[in-house]
C-alpha atoms as a PDB file:
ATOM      1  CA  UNK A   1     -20.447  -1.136   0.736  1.00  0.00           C
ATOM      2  CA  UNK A   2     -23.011   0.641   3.340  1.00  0.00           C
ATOM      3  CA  UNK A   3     -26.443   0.784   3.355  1.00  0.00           C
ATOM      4  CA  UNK A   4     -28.022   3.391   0.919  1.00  0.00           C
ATOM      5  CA  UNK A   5     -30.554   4.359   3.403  1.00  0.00           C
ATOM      6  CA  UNK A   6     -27.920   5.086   6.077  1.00  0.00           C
ATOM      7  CA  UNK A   7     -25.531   6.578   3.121  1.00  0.00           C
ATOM      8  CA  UNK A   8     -24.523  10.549   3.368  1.00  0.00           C
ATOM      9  CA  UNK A   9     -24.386  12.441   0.623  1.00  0.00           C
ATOM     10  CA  UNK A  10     -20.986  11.895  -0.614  1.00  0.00           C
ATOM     11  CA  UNK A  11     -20.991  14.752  -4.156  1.00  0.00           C
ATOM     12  CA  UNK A  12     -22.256  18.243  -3.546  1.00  0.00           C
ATOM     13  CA  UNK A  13     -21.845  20.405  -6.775  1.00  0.00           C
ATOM     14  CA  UNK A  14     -18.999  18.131  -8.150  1.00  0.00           C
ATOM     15  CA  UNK A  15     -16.865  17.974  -5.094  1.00  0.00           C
ATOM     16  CA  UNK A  16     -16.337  15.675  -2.712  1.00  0.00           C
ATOM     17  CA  UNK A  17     -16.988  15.997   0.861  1.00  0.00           C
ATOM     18  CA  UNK A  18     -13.549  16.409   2.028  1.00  0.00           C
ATOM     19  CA  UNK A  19     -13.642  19.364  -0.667  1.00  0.00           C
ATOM     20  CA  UNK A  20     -11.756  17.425  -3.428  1.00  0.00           C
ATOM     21  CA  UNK A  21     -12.254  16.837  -6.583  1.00  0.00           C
ATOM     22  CA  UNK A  22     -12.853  13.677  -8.043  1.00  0.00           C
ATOM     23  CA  UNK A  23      -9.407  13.225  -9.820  1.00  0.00           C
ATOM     24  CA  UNK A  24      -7.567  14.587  -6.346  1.00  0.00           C
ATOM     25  CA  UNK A  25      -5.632  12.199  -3.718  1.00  0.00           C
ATOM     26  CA  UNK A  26      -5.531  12.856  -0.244  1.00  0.00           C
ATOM     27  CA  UNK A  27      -2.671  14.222   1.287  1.00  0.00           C
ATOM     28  CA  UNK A  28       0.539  11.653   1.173  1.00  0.00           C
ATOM     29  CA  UNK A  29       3.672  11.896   3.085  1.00  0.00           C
ATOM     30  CA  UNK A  30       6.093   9.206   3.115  1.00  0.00           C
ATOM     31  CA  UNK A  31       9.072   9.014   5.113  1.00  0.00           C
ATOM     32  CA  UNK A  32      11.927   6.396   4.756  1.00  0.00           C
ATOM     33  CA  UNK A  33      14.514   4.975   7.259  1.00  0.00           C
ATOM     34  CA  UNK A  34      12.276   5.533  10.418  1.00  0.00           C
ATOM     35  CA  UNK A  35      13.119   2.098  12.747  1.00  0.00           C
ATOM     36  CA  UNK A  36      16.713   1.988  13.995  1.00  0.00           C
ATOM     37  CA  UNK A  37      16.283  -2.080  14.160  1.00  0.00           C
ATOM     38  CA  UNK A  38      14.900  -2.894  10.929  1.00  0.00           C
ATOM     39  CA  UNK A  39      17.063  -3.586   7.676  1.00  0.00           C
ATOM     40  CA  UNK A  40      14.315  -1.386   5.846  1.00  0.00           C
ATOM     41  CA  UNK A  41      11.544   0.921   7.113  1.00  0.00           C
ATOM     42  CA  UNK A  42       9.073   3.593   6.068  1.00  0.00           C
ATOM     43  CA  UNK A  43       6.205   5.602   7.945  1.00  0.00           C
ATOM     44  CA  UNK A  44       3.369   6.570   5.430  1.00  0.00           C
ATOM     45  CA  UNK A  45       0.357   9.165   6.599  1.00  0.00           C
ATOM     46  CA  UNK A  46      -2.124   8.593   3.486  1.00  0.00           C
ATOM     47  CA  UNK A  47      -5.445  11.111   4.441  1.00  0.00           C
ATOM     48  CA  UNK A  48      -6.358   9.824   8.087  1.00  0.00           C
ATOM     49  CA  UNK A  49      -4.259   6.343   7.681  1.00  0.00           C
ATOM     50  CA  UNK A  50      -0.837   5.736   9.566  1.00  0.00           C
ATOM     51  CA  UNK A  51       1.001   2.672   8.573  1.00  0.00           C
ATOM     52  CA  UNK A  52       4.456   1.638   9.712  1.00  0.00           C
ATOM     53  CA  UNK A  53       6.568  -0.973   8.405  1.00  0.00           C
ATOM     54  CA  UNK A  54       9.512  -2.992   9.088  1.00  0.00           C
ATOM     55  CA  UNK A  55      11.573  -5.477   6.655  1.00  0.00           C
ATOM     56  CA  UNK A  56      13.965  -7.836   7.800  1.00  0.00           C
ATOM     57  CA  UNK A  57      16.296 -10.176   5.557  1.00  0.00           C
ATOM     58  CA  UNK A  58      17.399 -11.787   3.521  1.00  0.00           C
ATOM     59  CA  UNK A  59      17.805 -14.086   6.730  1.00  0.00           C
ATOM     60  CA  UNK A  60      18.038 -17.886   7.662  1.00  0.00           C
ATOM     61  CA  UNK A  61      14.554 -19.095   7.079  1.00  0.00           C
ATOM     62  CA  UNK A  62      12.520 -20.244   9.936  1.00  0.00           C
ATOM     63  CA  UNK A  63      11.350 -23.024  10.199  1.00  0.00           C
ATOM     64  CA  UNK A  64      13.920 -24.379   7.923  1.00  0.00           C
ATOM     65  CA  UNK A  65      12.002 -26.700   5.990  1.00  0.00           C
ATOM     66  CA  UNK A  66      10.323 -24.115   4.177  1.00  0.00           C
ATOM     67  CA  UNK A  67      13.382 -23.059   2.712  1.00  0.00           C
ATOM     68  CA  UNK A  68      13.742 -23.320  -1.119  1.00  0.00           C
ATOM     69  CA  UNK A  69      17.185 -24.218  -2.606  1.00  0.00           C
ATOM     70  CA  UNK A  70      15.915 -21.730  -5.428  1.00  0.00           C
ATOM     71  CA  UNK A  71      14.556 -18.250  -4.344  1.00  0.00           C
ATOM     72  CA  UNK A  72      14.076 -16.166  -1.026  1.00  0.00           C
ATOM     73  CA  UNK A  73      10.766 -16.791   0.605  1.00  0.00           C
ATOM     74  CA  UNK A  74       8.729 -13.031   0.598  1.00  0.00           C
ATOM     75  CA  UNK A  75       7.018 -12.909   3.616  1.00  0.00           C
ATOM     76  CA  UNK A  76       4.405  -9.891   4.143  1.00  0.00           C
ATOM     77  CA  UNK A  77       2.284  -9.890   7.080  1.00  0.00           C
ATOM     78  CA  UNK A  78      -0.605  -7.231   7.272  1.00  0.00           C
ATOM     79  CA  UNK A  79      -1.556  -6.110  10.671  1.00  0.00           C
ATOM     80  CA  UNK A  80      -4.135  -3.699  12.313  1.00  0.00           C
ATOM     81  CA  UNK A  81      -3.863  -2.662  15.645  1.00  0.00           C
ATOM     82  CA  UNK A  82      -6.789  -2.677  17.979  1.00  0.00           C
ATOM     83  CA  UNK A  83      -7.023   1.077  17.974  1.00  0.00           C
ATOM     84  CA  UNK A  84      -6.736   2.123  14.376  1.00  0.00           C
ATOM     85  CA  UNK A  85     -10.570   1.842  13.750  1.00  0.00           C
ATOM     86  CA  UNK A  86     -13.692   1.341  14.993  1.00  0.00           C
ATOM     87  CA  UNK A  87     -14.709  -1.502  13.026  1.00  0.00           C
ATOM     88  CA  UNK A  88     -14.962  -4.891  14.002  1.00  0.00           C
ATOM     89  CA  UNK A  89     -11.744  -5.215  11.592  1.00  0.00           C
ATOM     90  CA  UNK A  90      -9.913  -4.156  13.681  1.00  0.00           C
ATOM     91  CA  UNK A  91     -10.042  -6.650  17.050  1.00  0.00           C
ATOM     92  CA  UNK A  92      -7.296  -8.041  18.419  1.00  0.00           C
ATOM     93  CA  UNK A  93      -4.936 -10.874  16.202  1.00  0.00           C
ATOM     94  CA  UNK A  94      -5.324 -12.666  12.732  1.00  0.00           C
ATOM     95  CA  UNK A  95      -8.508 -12.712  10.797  1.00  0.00           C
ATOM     96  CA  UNK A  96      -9.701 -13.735   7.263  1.00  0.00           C
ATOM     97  CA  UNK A  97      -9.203  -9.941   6.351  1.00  0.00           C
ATOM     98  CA  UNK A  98      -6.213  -9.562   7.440  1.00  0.00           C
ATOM     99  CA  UNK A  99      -5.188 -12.999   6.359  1.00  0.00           C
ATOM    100  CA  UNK A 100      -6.608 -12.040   2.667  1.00  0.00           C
ATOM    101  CA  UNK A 101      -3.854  -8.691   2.440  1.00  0.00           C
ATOM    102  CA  UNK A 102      -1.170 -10.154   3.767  1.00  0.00           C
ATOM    103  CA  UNK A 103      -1.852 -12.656   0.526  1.00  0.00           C
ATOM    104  CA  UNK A 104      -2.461  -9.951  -1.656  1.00  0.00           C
ATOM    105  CA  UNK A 105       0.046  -7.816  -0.495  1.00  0.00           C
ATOM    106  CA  UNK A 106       2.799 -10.877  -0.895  1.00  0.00           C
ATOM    107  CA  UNK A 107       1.632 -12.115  -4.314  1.00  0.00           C
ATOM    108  CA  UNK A 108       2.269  -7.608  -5.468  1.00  0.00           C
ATOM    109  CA  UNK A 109       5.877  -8.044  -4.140  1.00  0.00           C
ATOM    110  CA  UNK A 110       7.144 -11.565  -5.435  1.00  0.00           C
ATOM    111  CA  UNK A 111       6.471 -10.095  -8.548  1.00  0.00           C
ATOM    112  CA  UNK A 112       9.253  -7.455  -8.407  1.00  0.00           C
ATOM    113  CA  UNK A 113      11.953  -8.303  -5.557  1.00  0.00           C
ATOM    114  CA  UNK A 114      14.710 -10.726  -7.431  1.00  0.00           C
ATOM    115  CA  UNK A 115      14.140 -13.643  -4.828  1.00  0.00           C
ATOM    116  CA  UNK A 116      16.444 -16.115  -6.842  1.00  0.00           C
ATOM    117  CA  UNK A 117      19.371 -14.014  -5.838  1.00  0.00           C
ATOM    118  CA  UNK A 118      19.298 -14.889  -1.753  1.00  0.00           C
ATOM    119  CA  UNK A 119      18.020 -18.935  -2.249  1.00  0.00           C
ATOM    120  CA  UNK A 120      17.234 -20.584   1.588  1.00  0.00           C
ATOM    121  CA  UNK A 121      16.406 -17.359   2.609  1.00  0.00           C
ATOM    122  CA  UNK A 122      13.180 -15.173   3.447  1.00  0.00           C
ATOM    123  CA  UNK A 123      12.556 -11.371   3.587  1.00  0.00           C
ATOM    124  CA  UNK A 124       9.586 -10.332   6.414  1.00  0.00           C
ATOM    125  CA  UNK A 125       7.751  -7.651   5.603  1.00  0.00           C
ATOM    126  CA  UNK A 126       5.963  -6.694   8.452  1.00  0.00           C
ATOM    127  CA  UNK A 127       2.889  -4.261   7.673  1.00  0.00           C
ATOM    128  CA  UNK A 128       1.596  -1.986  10.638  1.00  0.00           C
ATOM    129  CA  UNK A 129      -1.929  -0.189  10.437  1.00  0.00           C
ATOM    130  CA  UNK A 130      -1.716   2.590  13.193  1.00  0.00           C
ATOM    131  CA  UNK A 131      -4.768   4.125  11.860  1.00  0.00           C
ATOM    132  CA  UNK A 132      -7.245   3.540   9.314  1.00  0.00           C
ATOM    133  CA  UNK A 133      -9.079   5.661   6.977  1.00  0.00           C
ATOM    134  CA  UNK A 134     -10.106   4.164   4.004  1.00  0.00           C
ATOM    135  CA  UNK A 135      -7.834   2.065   1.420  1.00  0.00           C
ATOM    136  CA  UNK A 136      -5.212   0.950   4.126  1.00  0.00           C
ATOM    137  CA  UNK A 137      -4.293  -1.932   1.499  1.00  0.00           C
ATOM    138  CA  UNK A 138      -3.016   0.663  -0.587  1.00  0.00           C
ATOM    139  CA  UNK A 139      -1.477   2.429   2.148  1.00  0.00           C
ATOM    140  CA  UNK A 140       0.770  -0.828   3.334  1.00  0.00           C
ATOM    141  CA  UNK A 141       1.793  -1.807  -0.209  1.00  0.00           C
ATOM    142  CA  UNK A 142       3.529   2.133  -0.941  1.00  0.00           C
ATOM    143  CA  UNK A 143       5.053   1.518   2.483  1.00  0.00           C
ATOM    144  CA  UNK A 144       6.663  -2.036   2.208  1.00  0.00           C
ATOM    145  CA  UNK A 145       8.019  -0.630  -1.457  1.00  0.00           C
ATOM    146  CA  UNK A 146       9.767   2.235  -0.044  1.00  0.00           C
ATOM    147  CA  UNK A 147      11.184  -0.284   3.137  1.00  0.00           C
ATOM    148  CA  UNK A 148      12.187  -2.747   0.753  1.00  0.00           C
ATOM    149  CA  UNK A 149      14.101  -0.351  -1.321  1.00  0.00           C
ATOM    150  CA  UNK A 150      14.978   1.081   2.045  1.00  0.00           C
ATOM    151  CA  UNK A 151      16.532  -2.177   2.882  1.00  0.00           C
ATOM    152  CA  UNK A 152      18.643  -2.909  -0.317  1.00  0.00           C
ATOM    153  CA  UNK A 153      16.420  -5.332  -1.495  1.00  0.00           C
ATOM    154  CA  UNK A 154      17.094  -5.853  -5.558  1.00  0.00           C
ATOM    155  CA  UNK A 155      13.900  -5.182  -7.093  1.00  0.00           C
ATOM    156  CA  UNK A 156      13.183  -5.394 -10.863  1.00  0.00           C
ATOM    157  CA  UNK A 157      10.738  -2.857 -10.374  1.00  0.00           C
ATOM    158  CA  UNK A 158       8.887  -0.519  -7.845  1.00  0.00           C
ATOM    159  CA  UNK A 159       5.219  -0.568  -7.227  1.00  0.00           C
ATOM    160  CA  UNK A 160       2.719   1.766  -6.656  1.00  0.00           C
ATOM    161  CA  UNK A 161      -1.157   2.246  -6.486  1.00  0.00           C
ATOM    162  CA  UNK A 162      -4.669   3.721  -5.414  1.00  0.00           C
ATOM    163  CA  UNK A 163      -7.929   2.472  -5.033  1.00  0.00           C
ATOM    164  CA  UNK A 164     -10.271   4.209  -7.547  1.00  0.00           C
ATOM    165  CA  UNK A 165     -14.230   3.687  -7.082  1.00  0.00           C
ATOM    166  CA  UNK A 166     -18.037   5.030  -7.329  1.00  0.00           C
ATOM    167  CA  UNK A 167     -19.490   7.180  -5.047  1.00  0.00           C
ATOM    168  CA  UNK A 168     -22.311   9.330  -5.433  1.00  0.00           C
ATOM    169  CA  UNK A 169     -22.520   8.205  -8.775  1.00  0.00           C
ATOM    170  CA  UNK A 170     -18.841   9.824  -9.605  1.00  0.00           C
ATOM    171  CA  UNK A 171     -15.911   7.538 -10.014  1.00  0.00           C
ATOM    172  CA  UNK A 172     -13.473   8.908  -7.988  1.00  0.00           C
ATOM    173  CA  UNK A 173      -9.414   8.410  -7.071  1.00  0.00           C
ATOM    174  CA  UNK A 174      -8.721   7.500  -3.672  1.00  0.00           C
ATOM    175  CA  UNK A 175     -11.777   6.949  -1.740  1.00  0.00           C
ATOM    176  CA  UNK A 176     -12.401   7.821   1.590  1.00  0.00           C
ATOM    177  CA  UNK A 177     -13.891   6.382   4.385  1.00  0.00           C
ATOM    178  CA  UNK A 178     -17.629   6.905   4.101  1.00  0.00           C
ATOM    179  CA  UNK A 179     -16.994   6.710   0.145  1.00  0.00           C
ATOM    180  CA  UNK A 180     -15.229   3.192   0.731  1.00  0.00           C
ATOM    181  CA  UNK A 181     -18.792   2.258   3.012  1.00  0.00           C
ATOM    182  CA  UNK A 182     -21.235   4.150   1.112  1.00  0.00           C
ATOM    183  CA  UNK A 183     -20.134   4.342  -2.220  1.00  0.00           C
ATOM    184  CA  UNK A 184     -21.003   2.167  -5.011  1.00  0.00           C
ATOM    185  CA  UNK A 185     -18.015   0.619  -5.958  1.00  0.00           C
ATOM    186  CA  UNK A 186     -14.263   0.364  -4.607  1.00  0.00           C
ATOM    187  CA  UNK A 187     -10.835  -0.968  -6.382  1.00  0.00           C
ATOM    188  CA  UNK A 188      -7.893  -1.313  -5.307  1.00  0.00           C
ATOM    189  CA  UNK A 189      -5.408  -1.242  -7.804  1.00  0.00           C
ATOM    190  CA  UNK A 190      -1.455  -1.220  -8.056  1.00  0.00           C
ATOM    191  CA  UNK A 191       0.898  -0.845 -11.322  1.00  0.00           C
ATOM    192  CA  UNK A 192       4.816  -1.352 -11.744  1.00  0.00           C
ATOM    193  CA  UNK A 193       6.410   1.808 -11.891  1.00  0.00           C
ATOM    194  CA  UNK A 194       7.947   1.556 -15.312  1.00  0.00           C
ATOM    195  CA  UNK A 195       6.382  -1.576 -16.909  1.00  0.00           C
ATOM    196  CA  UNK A 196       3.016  -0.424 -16.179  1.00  0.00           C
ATOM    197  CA  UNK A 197       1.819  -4.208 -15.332  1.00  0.00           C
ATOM    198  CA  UNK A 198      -1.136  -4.514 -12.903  1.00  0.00           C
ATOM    199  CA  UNK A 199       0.026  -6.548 -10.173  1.00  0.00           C
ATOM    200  CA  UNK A 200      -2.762  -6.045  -7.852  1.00  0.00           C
ATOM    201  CA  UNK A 201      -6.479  -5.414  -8.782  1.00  0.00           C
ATOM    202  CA  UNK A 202      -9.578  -6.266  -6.691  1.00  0.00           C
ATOM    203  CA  UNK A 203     -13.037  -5.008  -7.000  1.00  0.00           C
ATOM    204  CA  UNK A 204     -15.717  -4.404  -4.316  1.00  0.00           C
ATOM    205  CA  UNK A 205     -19.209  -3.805  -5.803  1.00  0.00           C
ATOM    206  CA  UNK A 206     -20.663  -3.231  -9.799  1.00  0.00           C
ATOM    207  CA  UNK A 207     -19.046  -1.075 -13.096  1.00  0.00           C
ATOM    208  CA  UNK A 208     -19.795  -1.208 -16.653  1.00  0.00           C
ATOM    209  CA  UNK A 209     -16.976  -2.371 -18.834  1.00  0.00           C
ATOM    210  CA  UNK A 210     -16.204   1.821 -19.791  1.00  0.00           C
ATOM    211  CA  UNK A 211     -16.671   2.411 -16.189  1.00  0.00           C
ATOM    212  CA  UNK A 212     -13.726   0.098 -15.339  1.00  0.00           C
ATOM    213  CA  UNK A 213     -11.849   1.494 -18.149  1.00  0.00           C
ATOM    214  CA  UNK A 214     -11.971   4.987 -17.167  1.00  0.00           C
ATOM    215  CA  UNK A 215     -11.168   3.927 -13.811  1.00  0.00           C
ATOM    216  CA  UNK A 216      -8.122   1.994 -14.695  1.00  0.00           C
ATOM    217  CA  UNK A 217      -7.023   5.235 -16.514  1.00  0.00           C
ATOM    218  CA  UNK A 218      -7.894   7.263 -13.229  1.00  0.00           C
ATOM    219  CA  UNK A 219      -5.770   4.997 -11.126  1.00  0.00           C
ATOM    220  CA  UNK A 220      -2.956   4.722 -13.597  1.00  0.00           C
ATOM    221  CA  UNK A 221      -2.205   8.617 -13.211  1.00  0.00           C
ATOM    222  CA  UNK A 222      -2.603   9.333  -9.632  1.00  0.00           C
ATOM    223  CA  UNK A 223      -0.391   6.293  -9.341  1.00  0.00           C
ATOM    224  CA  UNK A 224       2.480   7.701 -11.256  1.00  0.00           C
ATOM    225  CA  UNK A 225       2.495  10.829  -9.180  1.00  0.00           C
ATOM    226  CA  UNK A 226       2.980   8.316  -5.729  1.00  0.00           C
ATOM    227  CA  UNK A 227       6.182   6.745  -7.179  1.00  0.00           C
ATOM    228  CA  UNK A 228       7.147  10.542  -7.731  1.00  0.00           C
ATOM    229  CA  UNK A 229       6.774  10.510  -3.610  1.00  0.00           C
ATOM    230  CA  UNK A 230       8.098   7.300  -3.090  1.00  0.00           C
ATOM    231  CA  UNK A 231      11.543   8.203  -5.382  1.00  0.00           C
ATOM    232  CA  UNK A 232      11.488  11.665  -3.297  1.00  0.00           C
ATOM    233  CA  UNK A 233      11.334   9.799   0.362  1.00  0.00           C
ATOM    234  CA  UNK A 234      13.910   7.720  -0.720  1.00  0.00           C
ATOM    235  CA  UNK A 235      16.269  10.120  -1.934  1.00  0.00           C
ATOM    236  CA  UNK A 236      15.587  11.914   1.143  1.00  0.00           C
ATOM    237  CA  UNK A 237      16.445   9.243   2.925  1.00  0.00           C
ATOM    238  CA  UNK A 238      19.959   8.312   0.991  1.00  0.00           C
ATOM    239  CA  UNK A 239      20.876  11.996   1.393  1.00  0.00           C
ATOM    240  CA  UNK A 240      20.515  12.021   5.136  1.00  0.00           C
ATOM    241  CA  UNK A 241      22.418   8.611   5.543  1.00  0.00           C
ATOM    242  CA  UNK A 242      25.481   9.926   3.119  1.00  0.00           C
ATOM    243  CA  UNK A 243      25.677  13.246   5.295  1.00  0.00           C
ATOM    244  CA  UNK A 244      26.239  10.641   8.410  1.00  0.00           C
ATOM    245  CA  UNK A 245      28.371   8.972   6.746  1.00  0.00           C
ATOM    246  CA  UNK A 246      30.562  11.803   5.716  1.00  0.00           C
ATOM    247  CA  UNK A 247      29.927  13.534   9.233  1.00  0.00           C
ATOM    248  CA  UNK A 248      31.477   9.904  10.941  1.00  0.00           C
ATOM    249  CA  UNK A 249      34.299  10.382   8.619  1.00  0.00           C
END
């Protein structure tokens, strides 16, 4: 959260300064099947953020002792390249931040891919910030989903999510940048599709207990319209790969 001194005014008769209303996402568009190499891929443009990712496996696990006799090991590494932002977040290699999504970001997937089926195995999921724009977290979670399911993966179920916070004394969906540094408050959160279970939920800054509540509720119905795009991109993608197919026959 930003200074309030430095903080611009973020609501200007009840809209946002993008021009949206509080309940209203940024743009989304999600494309599946986008790296020739991978087993799984998507490409997702979320407002001003570009994230790419690539999953690989079930493969031999390396190194080997790692392995477990019992389940695939889920693998999801969050990465931000040096020229998606200006923020000190986003210099060259590993750091705690990144090192605290990837965990995050892991931990939201083991709970739906069916890693008992592919034991001494691992799946990478490897999580590309091109640009960043406010709730990139988000961002790489709906793309690994739609690469997993890209790749064939067996999942129990899909996943998908928004970050919901304060700003200007609003609770909004899907915060942007200066409402991510200037607002009051800032969580990301992330359902399963059809169970409705919360398997990722963080909070940045202070809410009352109804404040939370009605945020939840926020979060729970702009999320239901992303797996609407994530089912769409993948159907588009299935489409496109049958027409090959039939073409090559």
């Amino acid at each position: 959260m930003g200074s309030a001194k430095d903080a611009p005014e973020l609501i200007k008769d009840g809209k946002r300064v993008d021009g949206r209303t509080p309940e209203d996402m940024r743009d989304v568009k999600i494309e599946a099947g986008v790296l020739k190499e991978a087993d799984g891929s998507a490409y997702v443009e979320w407002g001003g953020n570009k994230v790419i990712c690539g999953v690989y496996g079930p493969r031999e696990c390396i190194p080997k002792h790692e392995a477990s006799p019992y389940k695939a090991l889920v693998k999801c590494r969050y990465t931000m390249t040096t020229f998606a932002s200006v923020e000190g977040h986003s210099r060259s290699g590993p750091n705690r931040r990144s090192r605290e999504i990837s965990k995050v970001l892991t931990e939201a997937l083991e709970s739906v891919v069916l890693a008992n089926e592919f034991p001494k195995t691992q799946i990478d999921v490897d999580v590309i910030i091109l640009q960043a724009e406010g709730g990139t977290r988000i961002t790489a979670l709906t793309a690994a989903m739609v690469a997993l399911a890209d790749a064939g993966v067996p999942m129990k179920d899909m996943i998908s999510g928004v970050a919901v916070g304060k700003a200007g004394g609003v609770l909004c969906v899907d915060l942007g940048r200066d409402e991510d540094n200037y607002g009051e408050s800032d969580i990301p959160v992330a359902f399963k599709s059809r169970s409705k279970d919360i398997v990722l939920l963080q909070m940045d800054g202070l809410l009352t207990k109804d404040e939370i509540s009605q945020a939840l509720d926020m979060a729970m119905a702009a999320s239901e319209k992303l797996s609407g795009m994530q089912g769409e991109a993948l159907r588009k993608e299935y489409e496109r790969t049958e027409r090959k197919e039939s073409f090559r026959m």
